[in-house]
Protein backbone atom coordinates (compact mmCIF):
# COMPACT_ATOMS: atom_id res chain seq x y z
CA UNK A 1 -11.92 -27.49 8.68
CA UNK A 2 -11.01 -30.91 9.28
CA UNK A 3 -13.02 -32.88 11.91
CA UNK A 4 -11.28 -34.26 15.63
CA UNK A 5 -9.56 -37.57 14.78
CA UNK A 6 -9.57 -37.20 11.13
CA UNK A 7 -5.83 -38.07 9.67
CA UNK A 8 -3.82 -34.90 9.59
CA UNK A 9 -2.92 -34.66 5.64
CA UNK A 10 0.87 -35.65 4.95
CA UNK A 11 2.89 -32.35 4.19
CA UNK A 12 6.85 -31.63 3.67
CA UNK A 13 7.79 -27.82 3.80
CA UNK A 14 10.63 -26.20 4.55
CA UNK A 15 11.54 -24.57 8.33
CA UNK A 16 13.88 -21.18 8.12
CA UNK A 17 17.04 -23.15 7.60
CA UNK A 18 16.04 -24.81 4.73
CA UNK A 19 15.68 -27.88 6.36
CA UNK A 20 12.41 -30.41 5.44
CA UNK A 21 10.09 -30.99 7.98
CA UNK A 22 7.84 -33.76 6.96
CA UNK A 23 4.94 -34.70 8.89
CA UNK A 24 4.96 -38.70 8.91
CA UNK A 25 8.77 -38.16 10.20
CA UNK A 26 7.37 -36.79 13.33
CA UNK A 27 5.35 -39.97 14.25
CA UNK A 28 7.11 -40.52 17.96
CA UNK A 29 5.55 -37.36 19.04
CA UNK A 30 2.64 -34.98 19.43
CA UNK A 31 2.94 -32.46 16.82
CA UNK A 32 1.07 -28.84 17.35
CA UNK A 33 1.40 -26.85 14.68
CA UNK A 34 0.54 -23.12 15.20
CA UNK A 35 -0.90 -21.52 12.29
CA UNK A 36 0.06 -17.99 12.09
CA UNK A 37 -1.34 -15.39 9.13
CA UNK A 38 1.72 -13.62 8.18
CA UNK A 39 5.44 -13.06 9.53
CA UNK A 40 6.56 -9.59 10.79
CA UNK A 41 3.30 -8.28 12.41
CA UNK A 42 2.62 -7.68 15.78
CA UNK A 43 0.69 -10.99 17.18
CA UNK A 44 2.55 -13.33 15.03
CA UNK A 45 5.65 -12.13 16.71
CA UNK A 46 4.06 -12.74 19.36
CA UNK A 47 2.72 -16.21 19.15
CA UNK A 48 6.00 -17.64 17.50
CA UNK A 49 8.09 -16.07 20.75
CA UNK A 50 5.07 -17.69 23.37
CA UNK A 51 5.96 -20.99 21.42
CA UNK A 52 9.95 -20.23 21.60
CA UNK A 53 9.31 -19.47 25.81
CA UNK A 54 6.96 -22.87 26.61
CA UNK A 55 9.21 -25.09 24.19
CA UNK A 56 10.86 -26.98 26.81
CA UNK A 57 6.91 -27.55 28.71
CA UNK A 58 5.60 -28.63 25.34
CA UNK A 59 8.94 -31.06 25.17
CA UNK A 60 8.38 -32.28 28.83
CA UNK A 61 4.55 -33.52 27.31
CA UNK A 62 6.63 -35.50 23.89
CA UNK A 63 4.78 -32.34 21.91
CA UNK A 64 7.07 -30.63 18.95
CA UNK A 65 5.59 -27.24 18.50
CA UNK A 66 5.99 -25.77 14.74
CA UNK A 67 4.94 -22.31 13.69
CA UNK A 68 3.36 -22.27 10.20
CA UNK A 69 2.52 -19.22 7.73
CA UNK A 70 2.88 -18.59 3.69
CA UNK A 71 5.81 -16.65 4.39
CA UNK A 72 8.69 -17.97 2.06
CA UNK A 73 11.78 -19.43 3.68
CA UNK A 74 14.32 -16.96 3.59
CA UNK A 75 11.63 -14.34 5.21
CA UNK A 76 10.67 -16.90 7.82
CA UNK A 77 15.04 -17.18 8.36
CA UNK A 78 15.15 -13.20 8.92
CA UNK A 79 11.87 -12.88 10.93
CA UNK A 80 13.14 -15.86 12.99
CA UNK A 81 16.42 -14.47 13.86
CA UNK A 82 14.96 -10.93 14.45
CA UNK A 83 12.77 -12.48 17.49
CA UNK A 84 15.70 -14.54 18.59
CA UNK A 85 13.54 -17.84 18.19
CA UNK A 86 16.67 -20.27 19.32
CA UNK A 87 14.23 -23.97 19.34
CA UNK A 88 11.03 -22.96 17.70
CA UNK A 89 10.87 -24.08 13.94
CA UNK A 90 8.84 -22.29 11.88
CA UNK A 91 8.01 -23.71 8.34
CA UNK A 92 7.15 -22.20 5.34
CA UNK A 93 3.65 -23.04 3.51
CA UNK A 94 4.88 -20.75 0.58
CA UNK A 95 4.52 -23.09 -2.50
CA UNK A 96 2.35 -24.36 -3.59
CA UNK A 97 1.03 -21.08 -2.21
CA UNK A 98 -1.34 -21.95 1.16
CA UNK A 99 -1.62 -25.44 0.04
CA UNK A 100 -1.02 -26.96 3.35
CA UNK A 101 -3.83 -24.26 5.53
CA UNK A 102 -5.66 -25.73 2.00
CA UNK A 103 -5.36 -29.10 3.38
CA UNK A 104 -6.31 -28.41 7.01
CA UNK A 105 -9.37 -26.12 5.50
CA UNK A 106 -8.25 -22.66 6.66
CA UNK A 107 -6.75 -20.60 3.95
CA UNK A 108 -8.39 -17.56 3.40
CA UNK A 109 -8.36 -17.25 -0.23
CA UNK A 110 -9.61 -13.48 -0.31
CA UNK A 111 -6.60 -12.75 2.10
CA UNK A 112 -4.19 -15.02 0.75
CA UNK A 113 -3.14 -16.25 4.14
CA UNK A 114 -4.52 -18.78 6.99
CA UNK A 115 -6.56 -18.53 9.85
CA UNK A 116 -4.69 -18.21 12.77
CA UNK A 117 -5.13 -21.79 14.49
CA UNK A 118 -3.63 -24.25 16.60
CA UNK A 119 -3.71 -27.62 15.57
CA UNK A 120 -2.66 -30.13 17.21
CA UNK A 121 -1.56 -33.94 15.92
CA UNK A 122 -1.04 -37.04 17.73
CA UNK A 123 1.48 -39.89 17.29
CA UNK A 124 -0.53 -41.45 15.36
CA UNK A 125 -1.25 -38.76 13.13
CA UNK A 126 -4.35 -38.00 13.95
CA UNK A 127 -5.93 -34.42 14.96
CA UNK A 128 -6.63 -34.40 18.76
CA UNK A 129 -7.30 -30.14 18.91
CA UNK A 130 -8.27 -27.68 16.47
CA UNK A 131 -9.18 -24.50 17.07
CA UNK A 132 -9.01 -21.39 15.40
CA UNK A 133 -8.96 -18.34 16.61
CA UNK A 134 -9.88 -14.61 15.27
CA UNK A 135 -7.16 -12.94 13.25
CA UNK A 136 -6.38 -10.06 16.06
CA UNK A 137 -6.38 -12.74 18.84
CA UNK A 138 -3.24 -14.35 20.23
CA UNK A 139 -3.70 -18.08 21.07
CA UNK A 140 -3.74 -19.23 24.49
CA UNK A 141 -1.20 -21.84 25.08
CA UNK A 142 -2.53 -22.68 28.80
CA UNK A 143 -5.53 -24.36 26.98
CA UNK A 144 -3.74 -26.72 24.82
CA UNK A 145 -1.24 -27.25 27.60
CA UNK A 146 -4.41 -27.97 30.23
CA UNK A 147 -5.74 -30.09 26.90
CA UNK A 148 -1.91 -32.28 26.68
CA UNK A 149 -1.75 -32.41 31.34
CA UNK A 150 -5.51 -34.00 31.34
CA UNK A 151 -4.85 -36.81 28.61
């Protein structure tokens, strides 16, 4: 895993409308991006739609929240719609397979997949939060948003 204020590696992926998220683009904000293992199981859904409901807190803090998993992009389109995610984007780490979790040091190779984690980037590109959580576990949101109201 990377280290607390270690650069955040530069990535450009895809969210599920085929649009290019790239990582230096998003300089003028916080950027959290929520590391999720795969798309259509039960906490994934879950943490995606817990992003979708405390959007507009995590907007009110200049903090873009982005789901992330090796799901490709037209998956991530039909899992997106199918929990009615209206704000949230959710990108797609598909190809090169993981290599972004690679990056941030949390694929799981044996599994093919990431950790589920919460990272979370300044404006300056810089990692401020990291934590990962186990695989079963949803994330708690209140601690990174207790984290973002004490800075």
């Amino acid at each position: 895993m990377l280290a607390i204020g270690s650069m955040a590696p530069e990535f450009a992926l895809k969210d599920q409308d085929g649009n290019e998220i790239r990582l230096s683009k998003l300089r003028s904000k916080k950027v959290l991006l929520s590391f999720h293992p795969l798309a259509w199981t039960s906490v994934c859904a879950d943490q995606m739609k817990s992003l979708e409901l405390a959007y507009e807190e995590f907007q009110s803090l200049n903090v873009l929240p982005i789901g992330i998993s090796v799901d490709p992009v037209p998956s991530k389109k039909a899992w997106a719609e199918s929990l009615g995610l209206k704000k949230l984007r959710i990108i797609s780490d598909f190809w090169p397979h993981g290599e972004v979790a690679k990056a941030f040091g949390i694929f799981r190779d044996r599994d093919g997949f990431s950790e589920r984690a919460n990272i979370l980037i300044d404006e300056e590109g810089k990692i401020v939060w990291f934590k990962v959580y186990p695989i079963r576990q949803l994330p708690d949101l209140g601690e990174i948003l207790s984290f973002l109201k004490s800075k």
